[in-house]
Structures are given as structure tokens and as C-alpha cells.
C-alpha atoms as a PDB file:
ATOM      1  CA  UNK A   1     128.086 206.680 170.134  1.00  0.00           C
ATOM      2  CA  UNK A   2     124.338 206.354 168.394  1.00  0.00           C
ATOM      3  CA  UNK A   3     123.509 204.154 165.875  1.00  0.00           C
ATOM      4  CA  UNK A   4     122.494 206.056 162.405  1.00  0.00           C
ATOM      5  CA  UNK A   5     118.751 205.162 161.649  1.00  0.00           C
ATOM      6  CA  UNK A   6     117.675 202.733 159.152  1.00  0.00           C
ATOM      7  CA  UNK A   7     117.193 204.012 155.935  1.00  0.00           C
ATOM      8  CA  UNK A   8     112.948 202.729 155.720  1.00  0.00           C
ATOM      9  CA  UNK A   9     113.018 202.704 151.591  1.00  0.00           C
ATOM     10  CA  UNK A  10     110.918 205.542 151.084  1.00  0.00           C
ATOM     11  CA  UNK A  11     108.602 203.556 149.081  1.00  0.00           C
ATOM     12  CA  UNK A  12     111.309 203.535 146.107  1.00  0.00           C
ATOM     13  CA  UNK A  13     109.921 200.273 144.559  1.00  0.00           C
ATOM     14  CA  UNK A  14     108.231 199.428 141.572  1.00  0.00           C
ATOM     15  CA  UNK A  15     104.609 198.218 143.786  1.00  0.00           C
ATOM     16  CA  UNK A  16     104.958 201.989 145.225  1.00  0.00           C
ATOM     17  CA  UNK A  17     105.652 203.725 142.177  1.00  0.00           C
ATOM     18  CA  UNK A  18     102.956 201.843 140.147  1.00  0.00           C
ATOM     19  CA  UNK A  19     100.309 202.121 143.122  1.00  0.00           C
ATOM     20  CA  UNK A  20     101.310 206.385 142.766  1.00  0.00           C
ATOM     21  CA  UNK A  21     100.831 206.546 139.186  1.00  0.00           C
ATOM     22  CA  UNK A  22      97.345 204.932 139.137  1.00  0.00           C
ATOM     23  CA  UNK A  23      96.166 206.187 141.968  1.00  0.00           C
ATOM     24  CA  UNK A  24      97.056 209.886 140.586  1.00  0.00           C
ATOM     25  CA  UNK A  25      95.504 208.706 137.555  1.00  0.00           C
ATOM     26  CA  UNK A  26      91.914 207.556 139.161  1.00  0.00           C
ATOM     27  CA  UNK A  27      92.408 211.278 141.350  1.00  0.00           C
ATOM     28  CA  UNK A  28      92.709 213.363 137.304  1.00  0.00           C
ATOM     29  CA  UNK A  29      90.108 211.264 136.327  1.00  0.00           C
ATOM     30  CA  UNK A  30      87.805 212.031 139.363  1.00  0.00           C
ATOM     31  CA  UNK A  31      88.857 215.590 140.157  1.00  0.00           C
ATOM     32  CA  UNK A  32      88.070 216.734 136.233  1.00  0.00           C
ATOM     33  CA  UNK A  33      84.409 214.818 136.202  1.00  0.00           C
ATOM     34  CA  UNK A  34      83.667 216.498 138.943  1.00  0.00           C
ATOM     35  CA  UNK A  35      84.487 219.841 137.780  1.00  0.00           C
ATOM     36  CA  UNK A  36      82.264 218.913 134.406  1.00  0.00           C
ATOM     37  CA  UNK A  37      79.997 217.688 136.380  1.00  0.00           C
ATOM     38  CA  UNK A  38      79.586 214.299 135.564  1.00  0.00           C
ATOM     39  CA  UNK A  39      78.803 212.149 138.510  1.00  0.00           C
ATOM     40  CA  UNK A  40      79.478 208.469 137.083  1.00  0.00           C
ATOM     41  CA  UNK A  41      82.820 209.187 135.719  1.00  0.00           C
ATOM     42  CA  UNK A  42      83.371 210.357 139.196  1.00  0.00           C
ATOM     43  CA  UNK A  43      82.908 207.152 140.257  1.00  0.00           C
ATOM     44  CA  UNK A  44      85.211 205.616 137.596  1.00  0.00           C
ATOM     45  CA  UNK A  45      87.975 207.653 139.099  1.00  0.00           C
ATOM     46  CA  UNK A  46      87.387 206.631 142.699  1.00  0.00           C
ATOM     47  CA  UNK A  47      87.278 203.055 140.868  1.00  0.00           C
ATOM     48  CA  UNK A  48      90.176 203.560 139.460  1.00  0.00           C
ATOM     49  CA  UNK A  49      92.261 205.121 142.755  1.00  0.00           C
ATOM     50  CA  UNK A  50      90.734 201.745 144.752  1.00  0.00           C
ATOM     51  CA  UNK A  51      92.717 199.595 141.835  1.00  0.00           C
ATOM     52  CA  UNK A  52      95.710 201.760 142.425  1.00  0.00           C
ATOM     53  CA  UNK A  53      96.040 200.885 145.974  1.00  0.00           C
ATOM     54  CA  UNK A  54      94.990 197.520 145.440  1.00  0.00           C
ATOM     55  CA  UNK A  55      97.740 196.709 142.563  1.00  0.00           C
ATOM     56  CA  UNK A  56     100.509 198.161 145.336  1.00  0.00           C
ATOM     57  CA  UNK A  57      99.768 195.671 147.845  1.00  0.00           C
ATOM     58  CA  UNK A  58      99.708 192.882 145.297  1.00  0.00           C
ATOM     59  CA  UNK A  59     102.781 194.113 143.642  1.00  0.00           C
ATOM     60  CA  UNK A  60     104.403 194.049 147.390  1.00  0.00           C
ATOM     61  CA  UNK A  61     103.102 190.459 147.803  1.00  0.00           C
ATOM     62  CA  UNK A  62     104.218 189.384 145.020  1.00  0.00           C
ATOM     63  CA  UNK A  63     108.289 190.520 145.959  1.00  0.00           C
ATOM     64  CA  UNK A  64     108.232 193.904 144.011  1.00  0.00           C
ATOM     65  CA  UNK A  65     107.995 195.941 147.335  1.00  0.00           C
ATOM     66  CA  UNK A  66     111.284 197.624 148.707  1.00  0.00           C
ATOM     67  CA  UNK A  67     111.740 194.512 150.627  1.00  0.00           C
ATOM     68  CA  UNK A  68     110.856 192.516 148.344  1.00  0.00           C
ATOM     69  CA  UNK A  69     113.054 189.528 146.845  1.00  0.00           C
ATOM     70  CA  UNK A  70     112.432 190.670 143.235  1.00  0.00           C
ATOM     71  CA  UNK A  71     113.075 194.378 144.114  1.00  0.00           C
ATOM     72  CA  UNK A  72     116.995 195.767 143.045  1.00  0.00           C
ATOM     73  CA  UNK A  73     117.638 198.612 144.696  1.00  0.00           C
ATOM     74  CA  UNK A  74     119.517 201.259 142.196  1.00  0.00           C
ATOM     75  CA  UNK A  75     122.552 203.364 143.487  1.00  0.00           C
ATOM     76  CA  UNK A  76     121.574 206.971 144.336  1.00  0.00           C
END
């Protein structure tokens, strides 16, 4: 008889979800300047997508990760 693998999480946390949302965010941002053309606010979207990833891996520091102490897992 096998063991059934370990459910990993999926990323179903709030550091995931919140890293997600702001990095889509920055990407909108970023993907529409560059279709008007506007180099800068290009920038401010790649900016913006860095922040994203960086809030995640505080978030996940700081227990909010789906290992995390502060992270409550909900029933499916």
C-alpha cells in the first residue's frame, strides 16, 4: 500500500494571495503604459510587481504563509 501525497498548500494563504493581486496589479499597470506608450509608467508597474513579490515573502515571514502560525486554513 502507497502513501497518498502531501497536500503542498497550493499557495492558499493570505502572503500568496496578496503577493498575486499586486503583482497582477504592477503587470495592468505595466502592460497598458506600454501599449500608450509611456515608458516611465512602465517602470512604475515593474516597481510595483517587485513590491508584490517582495510583500509575499514578508507576509510568509511574518506567519501568514500556508505554513505559517498565523495562517487558518478554511474547509474546502
Amino acid at each position: 500500500m502507497t502513501n497518498p501525497i502531501a497536500d503542498p498548500g497550493h499557495g492558499h494563504s493570505p502572503a500568496a494571495w496578496t503577493a498575486v493581486v499586486i503583482m497582477l496589479l504592477g503587470l495592468a499597470v505595466g502592460t497598458t503604459a506600454f501599449f500608450l506608450d509611456v515608458p516611465v509608467v512602465v517602470w512604475v508597474g515593474v516597481a510595483i510587481t517587485v513590491i508584490g513579490a517582495i510583500a509575499g515573502v514578508v507576509l510568509a515571514k511574518a506567519g501568514y504563509g500556508a505554513k505559517g502560525p498565523k495562517y487558518q486554513p478554511k474547509a474546502h
